[in-house]
N, C-alpha and C. Protein backbone atom coordinates (compact mmCIF):
# COMPACT_ATOMS: atom_id res chain seq x y z
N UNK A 1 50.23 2.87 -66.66
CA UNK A 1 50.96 1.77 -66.07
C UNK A 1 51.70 2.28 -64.85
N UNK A 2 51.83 1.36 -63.41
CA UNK A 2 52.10 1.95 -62.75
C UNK A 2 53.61 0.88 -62.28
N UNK A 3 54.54 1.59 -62.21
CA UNK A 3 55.73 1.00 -61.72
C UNK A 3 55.70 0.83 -59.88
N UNK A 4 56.23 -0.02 -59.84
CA UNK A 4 57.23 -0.84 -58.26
C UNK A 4 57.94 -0.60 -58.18
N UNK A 5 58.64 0.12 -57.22
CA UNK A 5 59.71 0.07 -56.65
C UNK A 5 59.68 -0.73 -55.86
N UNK A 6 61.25 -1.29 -56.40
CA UNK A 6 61.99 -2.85 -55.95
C UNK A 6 63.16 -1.92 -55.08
N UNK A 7 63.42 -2.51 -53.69
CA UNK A 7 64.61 -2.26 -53.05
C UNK A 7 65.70 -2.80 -53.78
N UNK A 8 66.79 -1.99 -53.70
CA UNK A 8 68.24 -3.16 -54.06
C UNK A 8 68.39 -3.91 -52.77
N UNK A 9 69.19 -5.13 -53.25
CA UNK A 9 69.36 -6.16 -52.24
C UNK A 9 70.40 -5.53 -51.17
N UNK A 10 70.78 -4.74 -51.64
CA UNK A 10 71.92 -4.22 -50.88
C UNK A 10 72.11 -2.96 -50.16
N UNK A 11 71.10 -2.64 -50.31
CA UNK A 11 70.36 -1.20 -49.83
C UNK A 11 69.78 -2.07 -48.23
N UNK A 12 69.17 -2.80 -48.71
CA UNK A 12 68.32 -3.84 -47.72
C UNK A 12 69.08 -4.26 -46.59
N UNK A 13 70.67 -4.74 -46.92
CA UNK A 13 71.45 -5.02 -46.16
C UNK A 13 72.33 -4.49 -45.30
N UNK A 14 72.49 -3.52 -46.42
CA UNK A 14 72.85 -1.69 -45.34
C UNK A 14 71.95 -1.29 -43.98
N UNK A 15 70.82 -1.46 -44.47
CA UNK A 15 69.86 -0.86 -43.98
C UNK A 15 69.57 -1.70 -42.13
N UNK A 16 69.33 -3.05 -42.41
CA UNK A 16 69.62 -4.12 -41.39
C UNK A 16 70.94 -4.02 -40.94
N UNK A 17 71.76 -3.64 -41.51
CA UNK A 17 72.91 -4.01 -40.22
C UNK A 17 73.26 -2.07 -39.70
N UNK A 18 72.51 -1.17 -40.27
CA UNK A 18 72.60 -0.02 -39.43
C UNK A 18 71.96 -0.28 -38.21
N UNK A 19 70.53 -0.85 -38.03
CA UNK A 19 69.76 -1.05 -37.79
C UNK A 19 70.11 -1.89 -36.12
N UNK A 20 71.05 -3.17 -37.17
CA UNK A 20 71.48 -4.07 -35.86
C UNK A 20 72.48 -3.90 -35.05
N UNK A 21 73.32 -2.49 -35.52
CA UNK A 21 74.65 -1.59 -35.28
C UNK A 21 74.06 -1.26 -33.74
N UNK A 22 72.79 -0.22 -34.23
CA UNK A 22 72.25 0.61 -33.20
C UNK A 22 71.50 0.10 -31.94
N UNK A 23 70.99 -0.94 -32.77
CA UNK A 23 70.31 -2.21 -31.29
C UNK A 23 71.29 -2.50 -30.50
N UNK A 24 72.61 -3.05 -31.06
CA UNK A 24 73.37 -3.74 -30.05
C UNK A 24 74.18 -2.75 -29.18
N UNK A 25 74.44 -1.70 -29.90
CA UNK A 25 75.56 -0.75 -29.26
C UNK A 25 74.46 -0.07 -27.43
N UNK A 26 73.11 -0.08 -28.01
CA UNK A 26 72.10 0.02 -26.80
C UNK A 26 71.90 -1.07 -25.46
N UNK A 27 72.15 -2.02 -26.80
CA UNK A 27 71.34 -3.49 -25.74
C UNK A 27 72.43 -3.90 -24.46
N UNK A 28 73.97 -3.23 -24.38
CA UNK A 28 74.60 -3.84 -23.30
C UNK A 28 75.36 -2.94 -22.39
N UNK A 29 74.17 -1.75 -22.10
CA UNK A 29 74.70 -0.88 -21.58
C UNK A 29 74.49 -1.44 -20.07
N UNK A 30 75.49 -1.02 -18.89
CA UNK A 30 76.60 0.20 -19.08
C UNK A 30 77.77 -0.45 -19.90
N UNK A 31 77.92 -1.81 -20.36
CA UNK A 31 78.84 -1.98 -21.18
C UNK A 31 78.87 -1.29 -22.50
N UNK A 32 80.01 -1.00 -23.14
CA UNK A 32 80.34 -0.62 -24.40
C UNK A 32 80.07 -2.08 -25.46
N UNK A 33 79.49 -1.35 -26.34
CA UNK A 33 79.68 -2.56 -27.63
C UNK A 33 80.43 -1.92 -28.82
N UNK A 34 81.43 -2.48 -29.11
CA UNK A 34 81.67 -2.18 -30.58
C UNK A 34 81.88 -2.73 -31.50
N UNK A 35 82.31 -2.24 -33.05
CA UNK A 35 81.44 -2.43 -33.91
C UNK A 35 82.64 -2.49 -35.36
N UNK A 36 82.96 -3.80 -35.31
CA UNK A 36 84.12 -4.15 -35.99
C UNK A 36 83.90 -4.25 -37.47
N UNK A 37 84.96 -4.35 -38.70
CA UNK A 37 85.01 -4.88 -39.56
C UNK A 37 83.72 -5.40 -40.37
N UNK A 38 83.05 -3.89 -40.77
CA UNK A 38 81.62 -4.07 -41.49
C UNK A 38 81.75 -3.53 -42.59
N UNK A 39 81.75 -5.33 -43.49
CA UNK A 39 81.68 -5.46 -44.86
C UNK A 39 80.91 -6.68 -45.42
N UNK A 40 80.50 -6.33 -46.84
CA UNK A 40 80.39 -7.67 -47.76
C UNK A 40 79.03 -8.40 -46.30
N UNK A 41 78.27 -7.75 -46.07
CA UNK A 41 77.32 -7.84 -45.15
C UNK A 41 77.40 -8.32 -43.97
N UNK A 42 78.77 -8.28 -43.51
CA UNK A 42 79.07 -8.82 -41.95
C UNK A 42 79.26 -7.86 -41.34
N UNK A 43 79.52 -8.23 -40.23
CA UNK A 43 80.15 -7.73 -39.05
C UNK A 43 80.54 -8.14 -37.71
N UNK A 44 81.43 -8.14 -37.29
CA UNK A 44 81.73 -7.91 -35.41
C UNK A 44 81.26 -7.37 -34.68
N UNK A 45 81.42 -7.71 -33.46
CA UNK A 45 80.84 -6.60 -32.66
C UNK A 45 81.76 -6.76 -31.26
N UNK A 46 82.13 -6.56 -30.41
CA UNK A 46 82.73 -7.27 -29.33
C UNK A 46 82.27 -5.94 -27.93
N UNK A 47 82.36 -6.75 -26.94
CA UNK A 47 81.18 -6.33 -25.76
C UNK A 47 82.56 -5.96 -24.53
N UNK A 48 82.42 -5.00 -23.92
CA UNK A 48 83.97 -4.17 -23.61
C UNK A 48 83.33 -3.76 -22.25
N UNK A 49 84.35 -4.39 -20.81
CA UNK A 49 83.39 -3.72 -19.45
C UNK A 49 84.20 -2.51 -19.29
N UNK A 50 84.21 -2.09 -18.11
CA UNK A 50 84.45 -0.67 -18.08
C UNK A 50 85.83 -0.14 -17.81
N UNK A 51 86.61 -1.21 -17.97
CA UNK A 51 88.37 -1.05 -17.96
C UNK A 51 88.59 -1.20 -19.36
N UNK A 52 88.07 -1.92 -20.06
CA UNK A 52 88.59 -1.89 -21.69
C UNK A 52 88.71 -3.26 -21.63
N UNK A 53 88.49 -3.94 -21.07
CA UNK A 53 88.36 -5.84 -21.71
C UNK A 53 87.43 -6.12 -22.08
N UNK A 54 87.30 -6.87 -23.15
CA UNK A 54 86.88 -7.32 -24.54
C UNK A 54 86.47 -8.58 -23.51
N UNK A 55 84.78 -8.58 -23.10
CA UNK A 55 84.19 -9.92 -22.46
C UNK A 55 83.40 -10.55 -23.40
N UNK A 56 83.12 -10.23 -24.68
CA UNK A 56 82.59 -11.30 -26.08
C UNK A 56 82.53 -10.72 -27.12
N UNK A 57 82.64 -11.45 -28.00
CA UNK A 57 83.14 -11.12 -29.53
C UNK A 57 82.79 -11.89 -30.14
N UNK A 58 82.23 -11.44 -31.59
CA UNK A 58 81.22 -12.28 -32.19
C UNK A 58 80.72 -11.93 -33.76
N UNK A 59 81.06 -12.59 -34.71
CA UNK A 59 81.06 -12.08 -36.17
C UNK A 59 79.56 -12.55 -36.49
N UNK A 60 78.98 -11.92 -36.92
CA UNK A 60 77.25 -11.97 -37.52
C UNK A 60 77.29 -11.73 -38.71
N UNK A 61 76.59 -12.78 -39.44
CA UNK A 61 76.80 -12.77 -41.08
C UNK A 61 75.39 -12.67 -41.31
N UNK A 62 74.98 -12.23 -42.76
CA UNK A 62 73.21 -12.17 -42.92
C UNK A 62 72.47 -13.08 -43.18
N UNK A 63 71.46 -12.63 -41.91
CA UNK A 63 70.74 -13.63 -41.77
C UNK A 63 70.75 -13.98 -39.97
N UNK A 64 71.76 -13.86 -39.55
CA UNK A 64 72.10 -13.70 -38.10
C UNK A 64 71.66 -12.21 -37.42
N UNK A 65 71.29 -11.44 -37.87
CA UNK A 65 71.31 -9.65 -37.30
C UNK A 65 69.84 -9.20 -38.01
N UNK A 66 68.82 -10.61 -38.12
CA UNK A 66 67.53 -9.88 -38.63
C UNK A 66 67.04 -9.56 -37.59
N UNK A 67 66.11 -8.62 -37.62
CA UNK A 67 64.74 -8.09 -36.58
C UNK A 67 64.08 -9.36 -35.15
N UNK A 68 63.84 -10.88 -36.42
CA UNK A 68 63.59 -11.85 -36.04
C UNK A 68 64.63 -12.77 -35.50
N UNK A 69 65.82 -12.49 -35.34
CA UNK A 69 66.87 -13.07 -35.04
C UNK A 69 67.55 -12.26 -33.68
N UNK A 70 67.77 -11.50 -34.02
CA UNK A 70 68.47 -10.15 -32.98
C UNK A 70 68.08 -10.10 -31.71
N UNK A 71 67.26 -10.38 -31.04
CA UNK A 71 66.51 -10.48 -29.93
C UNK A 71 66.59 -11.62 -29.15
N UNK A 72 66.84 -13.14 -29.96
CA UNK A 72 68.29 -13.83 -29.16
C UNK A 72 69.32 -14.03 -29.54
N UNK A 73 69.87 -13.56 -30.39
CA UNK A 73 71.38 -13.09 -30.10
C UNK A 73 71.59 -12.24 -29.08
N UNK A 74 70.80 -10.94 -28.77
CA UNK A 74 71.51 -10.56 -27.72
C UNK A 74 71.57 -11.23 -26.46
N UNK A 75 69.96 -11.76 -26.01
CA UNK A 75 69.93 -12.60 -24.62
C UNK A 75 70.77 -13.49 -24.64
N UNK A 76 71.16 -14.31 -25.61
CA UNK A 76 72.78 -15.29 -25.68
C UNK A 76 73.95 -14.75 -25.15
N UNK A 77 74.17 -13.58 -25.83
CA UNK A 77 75.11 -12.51 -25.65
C UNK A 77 75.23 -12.44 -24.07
N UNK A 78 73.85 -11.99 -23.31
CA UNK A 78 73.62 -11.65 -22.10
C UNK A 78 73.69 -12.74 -21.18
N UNK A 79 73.84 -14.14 -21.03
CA UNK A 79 73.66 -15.22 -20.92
C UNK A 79 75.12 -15.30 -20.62
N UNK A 80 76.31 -15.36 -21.67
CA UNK A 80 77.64 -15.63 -21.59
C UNK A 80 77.85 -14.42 -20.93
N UNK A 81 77.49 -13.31 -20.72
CA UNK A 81 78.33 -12.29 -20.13
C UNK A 81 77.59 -12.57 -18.30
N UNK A 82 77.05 -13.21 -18.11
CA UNK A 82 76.83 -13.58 -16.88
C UNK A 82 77.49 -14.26 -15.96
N UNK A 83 77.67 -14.80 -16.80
CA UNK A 83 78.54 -16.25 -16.45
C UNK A 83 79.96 -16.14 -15.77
C-alpha cells in the first residue's frame, strides 16, 4: 500500500506568502517594499520612495497573494504609484 502525502493547509500558506513576500519586495524596485504584520495568513506590505514615505499600503488576505492573483496586484500597485 502506498501512502500520499497531503500538504498541511498551513504549510501551504507559509509557503505562498514567503513566496509573495519575495515577489513584491522585487517587483517595486528602486522603491523599497515592506513587509508588515504577517499573521493568521495575512499581511501588509507598504511601498516606501527613497526619502522614507510610505506611497501605498495594502493588507492581502488569502487568496489575494496567489501566483494567479499577484501579477495584478502588483500592476494595480504600479498604476496608483503613478499617479
Amino acid at each position: 500500500m502506498r501512502l500520499q502525502y497531503q500538504e498541511h493547509p498551513i504549510m501551504n500558506t507559509n509557503q505562498q506568502i514567503q513566496t509573495a513576500i519575495h515577489t513584491l519586495s522585487n517587483a517595486f524596485a528602486p522603491l523599497a517594499c515592506h513587509i508588515l504584520a504577517a499573521r493568521k495568513g495575512s499581511f501588509s506590505f507598504t511601498v516606501v520612495d527613497h526619502t522614507g514615505v510610505a506611497q501605498h499600503t495594502q493588507r492581502l488576505y488569502p487568496g489575494q497573494y496567489s501566483a494567479d492573483t499577484l501579477p495584478g496586484l502588483i500592476e494595480r500597485t504600479r498604476q496608483s504609484l503613478s499617479r
